[in-house]
N, C-alpha and C. Protein backbone atom coordinates (compact mmCIF):
# COMPACT_ATOMS: atom_id res chain seq x y z
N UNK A 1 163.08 108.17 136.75
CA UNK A 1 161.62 108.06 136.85
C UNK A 1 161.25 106.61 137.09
N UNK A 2 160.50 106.33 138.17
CA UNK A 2 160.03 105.29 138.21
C UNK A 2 159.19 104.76 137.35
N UNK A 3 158.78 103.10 137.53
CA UNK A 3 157.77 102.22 136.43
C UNK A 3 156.45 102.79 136.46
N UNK A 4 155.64 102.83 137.67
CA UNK A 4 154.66 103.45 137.79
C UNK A 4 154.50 104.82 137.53
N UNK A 5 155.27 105.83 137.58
CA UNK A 5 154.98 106.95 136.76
C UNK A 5 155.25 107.31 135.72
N UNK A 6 156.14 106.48 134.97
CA UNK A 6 156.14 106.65 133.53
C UNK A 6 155.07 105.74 132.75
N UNK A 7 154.30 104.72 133.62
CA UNK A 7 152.98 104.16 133.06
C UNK A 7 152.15 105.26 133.02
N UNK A 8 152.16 105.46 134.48
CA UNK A 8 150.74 106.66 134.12
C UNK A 8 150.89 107.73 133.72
N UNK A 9 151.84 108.38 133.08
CA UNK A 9 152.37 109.09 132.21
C UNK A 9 152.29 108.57 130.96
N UNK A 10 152.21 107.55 130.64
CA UNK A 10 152.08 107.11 129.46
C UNK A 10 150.59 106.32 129.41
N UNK A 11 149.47 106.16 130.22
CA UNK A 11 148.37 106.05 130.31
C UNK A 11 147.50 107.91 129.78
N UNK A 12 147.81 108.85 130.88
CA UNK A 12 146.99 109.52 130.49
C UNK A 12 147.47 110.12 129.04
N UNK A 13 148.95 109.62 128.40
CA UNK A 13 149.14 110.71 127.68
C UNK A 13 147.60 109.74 126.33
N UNK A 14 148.31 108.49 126.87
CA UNK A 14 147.34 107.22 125.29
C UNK A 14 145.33 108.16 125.72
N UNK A 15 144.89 108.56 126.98
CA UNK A 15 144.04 108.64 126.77
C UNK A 15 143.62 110.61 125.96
N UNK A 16 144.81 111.05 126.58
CA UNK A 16 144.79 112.32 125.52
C UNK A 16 144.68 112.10 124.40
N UNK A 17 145.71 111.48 123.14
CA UNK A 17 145.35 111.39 122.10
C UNK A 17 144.67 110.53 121.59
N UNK A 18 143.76 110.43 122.39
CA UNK A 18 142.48 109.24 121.61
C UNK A 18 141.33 110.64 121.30
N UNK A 19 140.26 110.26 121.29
CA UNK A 19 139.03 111.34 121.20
C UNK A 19 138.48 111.42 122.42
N UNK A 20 139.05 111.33 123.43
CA UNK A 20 138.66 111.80 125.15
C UNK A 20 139.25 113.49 124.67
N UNK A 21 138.54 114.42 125.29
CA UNK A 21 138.33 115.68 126.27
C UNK A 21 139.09 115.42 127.54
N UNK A 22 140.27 115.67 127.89
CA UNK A 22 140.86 115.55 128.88
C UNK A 22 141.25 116.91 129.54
N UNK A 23 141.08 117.30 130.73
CA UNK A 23 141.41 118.38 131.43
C UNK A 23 142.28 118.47 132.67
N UNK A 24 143.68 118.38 133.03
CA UNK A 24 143.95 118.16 133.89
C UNK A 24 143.74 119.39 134.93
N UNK A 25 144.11 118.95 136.48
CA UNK A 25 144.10 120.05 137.81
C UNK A 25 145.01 119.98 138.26
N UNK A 26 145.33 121.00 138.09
CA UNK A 26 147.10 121.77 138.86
C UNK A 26 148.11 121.03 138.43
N UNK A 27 147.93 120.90 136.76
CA UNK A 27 148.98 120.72 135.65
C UNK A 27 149.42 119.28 136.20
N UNK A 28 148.61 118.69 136.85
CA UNK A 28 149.40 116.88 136.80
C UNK A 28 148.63 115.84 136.25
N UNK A 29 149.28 114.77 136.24
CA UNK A 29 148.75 113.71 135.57
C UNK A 29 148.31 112.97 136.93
N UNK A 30 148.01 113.35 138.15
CA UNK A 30 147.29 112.24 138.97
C UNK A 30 145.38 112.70 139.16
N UNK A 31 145.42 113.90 138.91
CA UNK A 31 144.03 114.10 139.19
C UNK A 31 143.27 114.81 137.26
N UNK A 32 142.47 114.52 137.32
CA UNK A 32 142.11 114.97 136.01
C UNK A 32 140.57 114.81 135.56
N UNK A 33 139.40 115.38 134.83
CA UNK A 33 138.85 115.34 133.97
C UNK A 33 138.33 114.82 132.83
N UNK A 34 137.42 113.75 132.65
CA UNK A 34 137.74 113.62 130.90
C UNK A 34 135.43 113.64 130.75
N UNK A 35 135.63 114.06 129.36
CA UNK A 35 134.40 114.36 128.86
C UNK A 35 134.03 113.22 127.95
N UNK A 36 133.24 112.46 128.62
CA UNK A 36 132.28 110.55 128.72
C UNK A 36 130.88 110.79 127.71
N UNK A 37 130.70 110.40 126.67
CA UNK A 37 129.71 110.40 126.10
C UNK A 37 129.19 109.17 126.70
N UNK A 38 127.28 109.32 126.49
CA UNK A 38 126.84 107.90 126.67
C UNK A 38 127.38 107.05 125.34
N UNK A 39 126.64 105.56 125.68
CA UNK A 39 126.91 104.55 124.82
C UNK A 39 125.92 104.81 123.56
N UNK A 40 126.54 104.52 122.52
CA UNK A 40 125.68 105.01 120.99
C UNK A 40 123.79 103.93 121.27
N UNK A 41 122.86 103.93 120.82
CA UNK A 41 121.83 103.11 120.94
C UNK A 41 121.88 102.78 122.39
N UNK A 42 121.57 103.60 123.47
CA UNK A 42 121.26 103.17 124.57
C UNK A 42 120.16 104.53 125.14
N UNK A 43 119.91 103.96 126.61
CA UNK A 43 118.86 105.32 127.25
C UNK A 43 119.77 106.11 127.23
N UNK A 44 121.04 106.31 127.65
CA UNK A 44 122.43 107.44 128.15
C UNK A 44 122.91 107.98 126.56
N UNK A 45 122.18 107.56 125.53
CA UNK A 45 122.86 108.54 124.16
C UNK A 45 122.04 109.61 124.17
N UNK A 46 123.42 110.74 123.81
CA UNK A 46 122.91 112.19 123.60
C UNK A 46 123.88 112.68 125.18
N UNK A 47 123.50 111.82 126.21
CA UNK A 47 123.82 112.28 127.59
C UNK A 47 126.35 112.57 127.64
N UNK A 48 126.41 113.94 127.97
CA UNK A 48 127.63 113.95 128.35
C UNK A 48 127.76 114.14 129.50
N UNK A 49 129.01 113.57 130.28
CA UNK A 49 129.67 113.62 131.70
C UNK A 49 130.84 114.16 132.05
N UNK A 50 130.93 114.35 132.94
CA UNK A 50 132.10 114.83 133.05
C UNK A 50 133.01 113.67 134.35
N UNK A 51 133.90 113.04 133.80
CA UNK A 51 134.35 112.32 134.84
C UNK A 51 135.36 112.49 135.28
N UNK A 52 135.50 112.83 137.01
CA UNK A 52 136.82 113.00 138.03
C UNK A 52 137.45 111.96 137.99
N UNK A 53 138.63 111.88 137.02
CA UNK A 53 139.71 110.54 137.66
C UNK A 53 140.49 111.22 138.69
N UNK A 54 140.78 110.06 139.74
CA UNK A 54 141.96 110.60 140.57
C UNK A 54 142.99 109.04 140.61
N UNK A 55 144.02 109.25 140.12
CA UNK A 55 145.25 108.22 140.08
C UNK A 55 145.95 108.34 141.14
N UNK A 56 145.86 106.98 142.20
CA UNK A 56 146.64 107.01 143.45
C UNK A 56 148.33 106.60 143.12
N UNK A 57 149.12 106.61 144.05
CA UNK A 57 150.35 106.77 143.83
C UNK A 57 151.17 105.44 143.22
N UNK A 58 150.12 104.48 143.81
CA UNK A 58 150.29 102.87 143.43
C UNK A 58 149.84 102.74 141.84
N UNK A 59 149.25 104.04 141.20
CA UNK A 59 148.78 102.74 140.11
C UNK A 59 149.63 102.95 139.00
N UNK A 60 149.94 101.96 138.64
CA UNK A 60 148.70 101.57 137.91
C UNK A 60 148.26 99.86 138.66
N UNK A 61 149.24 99.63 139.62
CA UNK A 61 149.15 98.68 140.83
C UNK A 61 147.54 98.83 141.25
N UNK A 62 147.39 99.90 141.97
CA UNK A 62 145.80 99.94 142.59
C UNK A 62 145.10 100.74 141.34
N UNK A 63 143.95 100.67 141.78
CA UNK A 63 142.90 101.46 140.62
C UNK A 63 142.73 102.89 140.65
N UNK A 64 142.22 103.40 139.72
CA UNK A 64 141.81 104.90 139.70
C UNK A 64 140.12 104.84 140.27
N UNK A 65 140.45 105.87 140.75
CA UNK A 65 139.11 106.35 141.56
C UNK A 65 138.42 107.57 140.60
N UNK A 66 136.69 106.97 140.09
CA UNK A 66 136.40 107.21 139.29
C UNK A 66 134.87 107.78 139.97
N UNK A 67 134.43 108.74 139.21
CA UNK A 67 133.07 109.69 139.81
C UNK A 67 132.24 110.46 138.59
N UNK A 68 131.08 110.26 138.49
CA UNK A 68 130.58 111.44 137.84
C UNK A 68 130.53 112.61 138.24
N UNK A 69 130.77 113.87 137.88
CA UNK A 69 130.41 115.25 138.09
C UNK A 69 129.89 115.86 138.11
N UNK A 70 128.27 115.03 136.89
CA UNK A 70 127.31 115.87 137.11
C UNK A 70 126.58 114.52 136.94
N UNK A 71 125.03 115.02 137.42
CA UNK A 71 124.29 113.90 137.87
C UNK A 71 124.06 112.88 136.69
N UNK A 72 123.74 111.41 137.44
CA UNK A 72 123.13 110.53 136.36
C UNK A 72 122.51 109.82 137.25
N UNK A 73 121.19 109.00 136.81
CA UNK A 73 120.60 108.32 137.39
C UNK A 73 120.40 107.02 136.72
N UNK A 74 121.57 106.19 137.67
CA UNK A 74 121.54 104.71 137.53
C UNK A 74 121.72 104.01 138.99
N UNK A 75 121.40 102.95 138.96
CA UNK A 75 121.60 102.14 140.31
C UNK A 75 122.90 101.61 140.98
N UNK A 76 124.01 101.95 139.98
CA UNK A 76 125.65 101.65 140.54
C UNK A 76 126.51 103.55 140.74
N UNK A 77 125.79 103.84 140.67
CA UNK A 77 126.45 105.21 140.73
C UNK A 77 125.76 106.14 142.02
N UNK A 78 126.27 106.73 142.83
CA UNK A 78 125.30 107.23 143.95
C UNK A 78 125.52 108.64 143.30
N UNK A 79 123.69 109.22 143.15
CA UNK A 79 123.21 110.12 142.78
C UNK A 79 124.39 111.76 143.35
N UNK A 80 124.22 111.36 144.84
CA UNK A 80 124.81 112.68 145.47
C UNK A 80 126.45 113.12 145.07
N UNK A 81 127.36 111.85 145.51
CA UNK A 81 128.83 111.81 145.21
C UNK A 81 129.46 111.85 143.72
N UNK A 82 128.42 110.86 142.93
CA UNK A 82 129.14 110.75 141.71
C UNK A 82 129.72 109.41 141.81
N UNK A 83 129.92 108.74 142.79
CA UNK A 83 130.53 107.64 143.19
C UNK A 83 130.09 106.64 142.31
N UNK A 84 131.27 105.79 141.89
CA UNK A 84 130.63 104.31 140.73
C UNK A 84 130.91 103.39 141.58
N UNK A 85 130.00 102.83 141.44
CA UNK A 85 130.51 100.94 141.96
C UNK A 85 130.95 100.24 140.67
N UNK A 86 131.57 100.49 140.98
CA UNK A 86 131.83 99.16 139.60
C UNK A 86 133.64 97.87 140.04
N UNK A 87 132.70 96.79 139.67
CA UNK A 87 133.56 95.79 140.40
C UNK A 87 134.75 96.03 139.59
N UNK A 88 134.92 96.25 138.37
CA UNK A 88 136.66 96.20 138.00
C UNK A 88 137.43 97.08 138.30
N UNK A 89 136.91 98.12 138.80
CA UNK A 89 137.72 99.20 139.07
C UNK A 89 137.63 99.17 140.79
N UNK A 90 136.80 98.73 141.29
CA UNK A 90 136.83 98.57 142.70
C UNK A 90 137.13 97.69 143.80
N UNK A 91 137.01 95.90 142.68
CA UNK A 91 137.58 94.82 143.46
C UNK A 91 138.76 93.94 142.30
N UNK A 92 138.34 93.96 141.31
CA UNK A 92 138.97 93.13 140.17
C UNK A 92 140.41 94.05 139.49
N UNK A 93 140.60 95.12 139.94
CA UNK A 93 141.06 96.00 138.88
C UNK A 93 142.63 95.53 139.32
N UNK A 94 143.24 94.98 137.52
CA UNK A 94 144.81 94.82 137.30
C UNK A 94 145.62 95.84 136.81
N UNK A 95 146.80 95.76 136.77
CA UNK A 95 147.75 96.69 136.05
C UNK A 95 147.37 96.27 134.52
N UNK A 96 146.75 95.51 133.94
CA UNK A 96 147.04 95.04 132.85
C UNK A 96 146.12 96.06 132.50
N UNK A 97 144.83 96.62 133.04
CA UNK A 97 143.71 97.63 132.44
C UNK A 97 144.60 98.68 132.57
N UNK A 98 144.09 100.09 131.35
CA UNK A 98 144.53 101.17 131.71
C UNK A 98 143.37 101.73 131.39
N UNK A 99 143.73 103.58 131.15
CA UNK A 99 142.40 104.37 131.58
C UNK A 99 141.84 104.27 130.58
N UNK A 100 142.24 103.97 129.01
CA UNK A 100 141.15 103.96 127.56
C UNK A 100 140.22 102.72 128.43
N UNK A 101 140.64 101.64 128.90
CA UNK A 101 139.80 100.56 129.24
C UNK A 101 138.66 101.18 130.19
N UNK A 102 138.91 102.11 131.07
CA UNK A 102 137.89 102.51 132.03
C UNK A 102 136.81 103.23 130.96
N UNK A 103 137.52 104.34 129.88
CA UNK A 103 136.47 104.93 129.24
C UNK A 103 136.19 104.11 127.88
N UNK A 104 136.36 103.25 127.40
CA UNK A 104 135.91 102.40 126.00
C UNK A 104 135.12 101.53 126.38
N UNK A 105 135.47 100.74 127.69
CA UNK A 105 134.97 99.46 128.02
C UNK A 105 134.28 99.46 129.40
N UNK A 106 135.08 100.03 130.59
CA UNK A 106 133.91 99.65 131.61
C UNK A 106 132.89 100.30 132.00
N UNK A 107 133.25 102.16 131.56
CA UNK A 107 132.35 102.98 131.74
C UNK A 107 131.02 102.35 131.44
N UNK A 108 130.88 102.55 129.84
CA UNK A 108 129.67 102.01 128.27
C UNK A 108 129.06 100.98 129.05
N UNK A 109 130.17 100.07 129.61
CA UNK A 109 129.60 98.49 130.10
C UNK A 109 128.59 99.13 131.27
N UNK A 110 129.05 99.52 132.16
CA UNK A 110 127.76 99.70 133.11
C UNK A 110 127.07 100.92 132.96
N UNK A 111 126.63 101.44 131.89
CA UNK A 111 126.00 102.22 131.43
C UNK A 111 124.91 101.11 130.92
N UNK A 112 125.38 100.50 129.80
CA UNK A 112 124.64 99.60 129.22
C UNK A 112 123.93 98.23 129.51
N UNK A 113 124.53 97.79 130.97
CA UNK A 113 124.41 96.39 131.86
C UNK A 113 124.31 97.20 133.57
N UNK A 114 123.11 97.69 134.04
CA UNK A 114 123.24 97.85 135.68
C UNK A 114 123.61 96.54 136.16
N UNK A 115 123.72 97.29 137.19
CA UNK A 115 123.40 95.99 138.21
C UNK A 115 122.50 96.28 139.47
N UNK A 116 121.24 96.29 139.57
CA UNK A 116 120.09 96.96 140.20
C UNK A 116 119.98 95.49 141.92
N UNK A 117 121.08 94.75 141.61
CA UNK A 117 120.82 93.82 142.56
C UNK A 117 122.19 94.23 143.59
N UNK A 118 123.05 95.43 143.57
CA UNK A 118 124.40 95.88 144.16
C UNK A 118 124.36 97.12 144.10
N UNK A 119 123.20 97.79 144.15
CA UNK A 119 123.07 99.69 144.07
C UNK A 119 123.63 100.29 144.75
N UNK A 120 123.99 101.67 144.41
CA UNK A 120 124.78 102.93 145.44
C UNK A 120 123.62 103.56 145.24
N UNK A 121 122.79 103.52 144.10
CA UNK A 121 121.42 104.71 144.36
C UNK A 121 120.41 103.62 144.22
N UNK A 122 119.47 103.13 145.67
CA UNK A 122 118.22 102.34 145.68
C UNK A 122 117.09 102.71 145.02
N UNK A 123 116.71 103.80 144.93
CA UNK A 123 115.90 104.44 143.94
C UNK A 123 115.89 103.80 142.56
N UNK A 124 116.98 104.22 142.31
CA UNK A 124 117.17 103.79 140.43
C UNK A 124 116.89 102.52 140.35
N UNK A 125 117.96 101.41 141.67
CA UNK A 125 117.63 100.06 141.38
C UNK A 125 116.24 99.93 141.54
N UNK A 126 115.54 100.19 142.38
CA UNK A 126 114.07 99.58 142.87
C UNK A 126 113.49 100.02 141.48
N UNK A 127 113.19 101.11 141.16
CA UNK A 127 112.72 101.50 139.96
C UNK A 127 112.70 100.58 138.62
N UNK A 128 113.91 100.47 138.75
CA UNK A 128 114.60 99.29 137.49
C UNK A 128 114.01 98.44 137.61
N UNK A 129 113.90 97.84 138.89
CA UNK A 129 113.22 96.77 138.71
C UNK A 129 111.73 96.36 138.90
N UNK A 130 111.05 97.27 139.35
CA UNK A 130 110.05 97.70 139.46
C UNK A 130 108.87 97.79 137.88
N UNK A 131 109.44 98.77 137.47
CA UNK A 131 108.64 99.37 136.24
C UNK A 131 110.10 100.16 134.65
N UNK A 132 110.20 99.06 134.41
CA UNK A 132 111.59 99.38 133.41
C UNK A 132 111.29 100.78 132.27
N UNK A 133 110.29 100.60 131.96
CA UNK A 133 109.43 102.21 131.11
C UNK A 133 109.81 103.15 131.77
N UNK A 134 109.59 103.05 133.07
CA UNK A 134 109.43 104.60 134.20
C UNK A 134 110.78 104.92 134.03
N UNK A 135 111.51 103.88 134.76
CA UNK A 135 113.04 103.91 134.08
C UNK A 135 113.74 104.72 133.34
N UNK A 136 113.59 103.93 132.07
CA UNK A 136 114.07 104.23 131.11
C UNK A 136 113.57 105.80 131.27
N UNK A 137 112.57 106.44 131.02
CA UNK A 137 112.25 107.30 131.10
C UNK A 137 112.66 108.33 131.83
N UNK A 138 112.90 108.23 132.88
CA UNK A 138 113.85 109.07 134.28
C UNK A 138 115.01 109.17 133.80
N UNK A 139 116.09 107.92 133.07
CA UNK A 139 117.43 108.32 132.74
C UNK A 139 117.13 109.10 131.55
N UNK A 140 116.81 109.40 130.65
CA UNK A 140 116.28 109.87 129.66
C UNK A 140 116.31 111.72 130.21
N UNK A 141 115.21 111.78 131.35
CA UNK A 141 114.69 113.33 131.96
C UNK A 141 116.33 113.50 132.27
N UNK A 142 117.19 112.79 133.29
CA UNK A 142 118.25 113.24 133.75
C UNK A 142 119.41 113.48 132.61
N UNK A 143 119.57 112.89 131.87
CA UNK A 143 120.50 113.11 130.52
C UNK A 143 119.94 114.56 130.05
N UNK A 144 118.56 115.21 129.99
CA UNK A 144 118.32 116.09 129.05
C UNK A 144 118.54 117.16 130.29
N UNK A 145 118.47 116.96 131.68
CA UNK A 145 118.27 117.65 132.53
C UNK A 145 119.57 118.19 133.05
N UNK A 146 120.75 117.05 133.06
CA UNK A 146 121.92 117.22 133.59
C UNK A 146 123.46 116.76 133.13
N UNK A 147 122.85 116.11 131.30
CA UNK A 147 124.27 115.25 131.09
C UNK A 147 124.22 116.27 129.87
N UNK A 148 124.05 117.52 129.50
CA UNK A 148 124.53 118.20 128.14
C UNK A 148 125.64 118.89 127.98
N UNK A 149 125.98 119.26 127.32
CA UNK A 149 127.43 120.10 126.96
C UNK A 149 127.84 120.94 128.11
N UNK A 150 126.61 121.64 127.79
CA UNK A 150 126.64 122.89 128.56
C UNK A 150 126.70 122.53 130.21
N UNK A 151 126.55 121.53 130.44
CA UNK A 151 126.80 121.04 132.06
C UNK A 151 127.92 120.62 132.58
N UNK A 152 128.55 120.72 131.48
CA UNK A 152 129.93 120.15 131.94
C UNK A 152 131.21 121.36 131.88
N UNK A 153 130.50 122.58 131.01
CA UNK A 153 131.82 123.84 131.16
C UNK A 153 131.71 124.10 132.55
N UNK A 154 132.40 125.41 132.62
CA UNK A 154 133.01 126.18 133.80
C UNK A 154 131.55 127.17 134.05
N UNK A 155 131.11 127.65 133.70
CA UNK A 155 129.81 128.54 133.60
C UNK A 155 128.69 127.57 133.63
N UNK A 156 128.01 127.40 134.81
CA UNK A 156 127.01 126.71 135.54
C UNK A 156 125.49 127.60 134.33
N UNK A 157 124.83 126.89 134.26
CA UNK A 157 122.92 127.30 133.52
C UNK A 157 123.42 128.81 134.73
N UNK A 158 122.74 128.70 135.99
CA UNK A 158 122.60 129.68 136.88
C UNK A 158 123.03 131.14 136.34
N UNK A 159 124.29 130.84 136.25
CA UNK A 159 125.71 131.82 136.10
C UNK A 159 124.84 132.59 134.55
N UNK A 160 124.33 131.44 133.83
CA UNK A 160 124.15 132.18 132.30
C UNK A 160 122.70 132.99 132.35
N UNK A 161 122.14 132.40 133.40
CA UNK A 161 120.76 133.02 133.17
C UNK A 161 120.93 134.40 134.10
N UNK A 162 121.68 134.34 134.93
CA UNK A 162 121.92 135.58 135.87
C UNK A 162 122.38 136.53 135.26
N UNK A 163 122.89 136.14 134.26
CA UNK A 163 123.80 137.46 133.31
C UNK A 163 122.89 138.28 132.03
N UNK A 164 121.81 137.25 132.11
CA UNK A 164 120.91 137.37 130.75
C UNK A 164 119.67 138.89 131.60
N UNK A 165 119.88 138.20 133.34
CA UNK A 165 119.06 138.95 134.03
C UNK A 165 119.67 140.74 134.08
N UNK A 166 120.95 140.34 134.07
CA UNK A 166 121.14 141.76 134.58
C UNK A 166 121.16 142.82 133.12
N UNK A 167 121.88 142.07 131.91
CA UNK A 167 121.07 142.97 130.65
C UNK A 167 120.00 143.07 130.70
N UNK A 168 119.22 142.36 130.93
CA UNK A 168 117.41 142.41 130.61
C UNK A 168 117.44 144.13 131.30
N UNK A 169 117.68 144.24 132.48
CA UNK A 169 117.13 145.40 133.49
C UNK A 169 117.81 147.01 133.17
N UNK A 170 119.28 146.67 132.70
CA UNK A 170 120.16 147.56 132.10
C UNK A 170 119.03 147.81 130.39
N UNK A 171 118.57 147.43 130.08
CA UNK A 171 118.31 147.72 128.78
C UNK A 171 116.36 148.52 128.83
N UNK A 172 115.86 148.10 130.46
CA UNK A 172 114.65 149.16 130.77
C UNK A 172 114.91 150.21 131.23
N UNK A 173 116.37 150.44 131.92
CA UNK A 173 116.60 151.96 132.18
C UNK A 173 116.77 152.82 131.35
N UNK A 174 116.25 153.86 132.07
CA UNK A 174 116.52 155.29 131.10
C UNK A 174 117.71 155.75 130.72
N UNK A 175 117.93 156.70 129.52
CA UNK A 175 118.57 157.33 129.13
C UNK A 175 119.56 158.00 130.32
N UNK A 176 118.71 158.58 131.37
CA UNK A 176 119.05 159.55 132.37
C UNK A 176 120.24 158.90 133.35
N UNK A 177 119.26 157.38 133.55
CA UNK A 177 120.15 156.70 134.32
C UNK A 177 121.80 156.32 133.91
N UNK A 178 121.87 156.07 132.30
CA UNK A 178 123.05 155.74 131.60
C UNK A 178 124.00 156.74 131.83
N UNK A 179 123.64 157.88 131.79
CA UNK A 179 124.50 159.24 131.74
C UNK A 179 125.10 159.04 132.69
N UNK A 180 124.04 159.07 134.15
CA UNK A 180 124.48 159.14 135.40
C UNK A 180 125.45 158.23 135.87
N UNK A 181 125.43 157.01 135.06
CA UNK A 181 126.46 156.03 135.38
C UNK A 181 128.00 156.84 135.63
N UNK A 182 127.78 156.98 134.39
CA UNK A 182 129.22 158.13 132.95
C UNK A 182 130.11 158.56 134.07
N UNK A 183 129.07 159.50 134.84
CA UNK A 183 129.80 160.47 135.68
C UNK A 183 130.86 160.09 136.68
N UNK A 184 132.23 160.44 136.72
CA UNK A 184 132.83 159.90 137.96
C UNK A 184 132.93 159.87 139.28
């Protein structure tokens, strides 16, 4: 086994047994899952994520390519992709960081520090800088709107309310109709 895959073998295993939610896809350690709380005392507390790592073949040489999954609205993250800007993982990033560092330290960090002057979403920056209340307020709607538990399982809101629909209608039919089901 080579150096680099027994690092990142020994990266995702350090970020499994920490208190990360880790989920891998198609049983490997290069593409994976992990479940991102916001930072404690900030607009993003309360808010959960779900974040796509994907580990290229170089790393822990090159960086992991990092995304939200479900929406957030900040000015380094583009609304549509999930895409982060973030300079350590995109221009600065060493072998010496591993992935607890992406989720302890740089995630929180630009959660907690934008940078509204280097945006992937202009909106958020202009906003930010614009009227910081409105702001604050919008990340706030999007955390309650799109960063909860329940946004991050396998069963989409949609999926739950569609199911709630089809008991609702099964439970105004008649007697007559139930029977008729019965029959083969």
């Amino acid at each position: 086994m080579s150096s680099p895959s027994k690092r990142r073998e020994m990266d995702v295993m350090k970020l499994m047994m920490s208190d990360y939610n880790v989920e891998t896809i198609n049983d490997g350690l290069n593409e994976f899952n992990v479940e991102f709380h916001g930072p404690k005392e900030s607009i993003y507390e309360g808010g959960v994520w779900k974040i796509r790592v994907e580990l290229p073949d170089a790393y822990p040489y090159k960086s992991p390519s990092i995304g939200f999954m479900n929406k957030i609205f900040h000015p380094n993250v583009d609304e549509l992709s999930g895409s982060v800007c973030l300079d350590v993982i995109n221009q600065s990033w060493s072998p010496m960081f591993d992935l607890l560092n992406v989720f302890e330290v740089f995630l929180p960090q630009l959660l907690l520090y934008p940078n509204p002057s280097d945006p992937l979403n202009g909106d958020a920056a202009s906003l930010m800088m614009k009227d910081r209340k409105l702001y604050d307020q919008k990340v706030k709607e999007y955390c309650e709107k799109y960063a909860k538990k329940e946004h991050i399982t396998n069963t989409t809101p949609e999926e739950e309310s569609g199911d709630e629909n089809i008991s609702d209608e099964g439970s105004v039919s008649s007697d007559d109709d139930i029977a008729g089901h019965a029959d083969p």
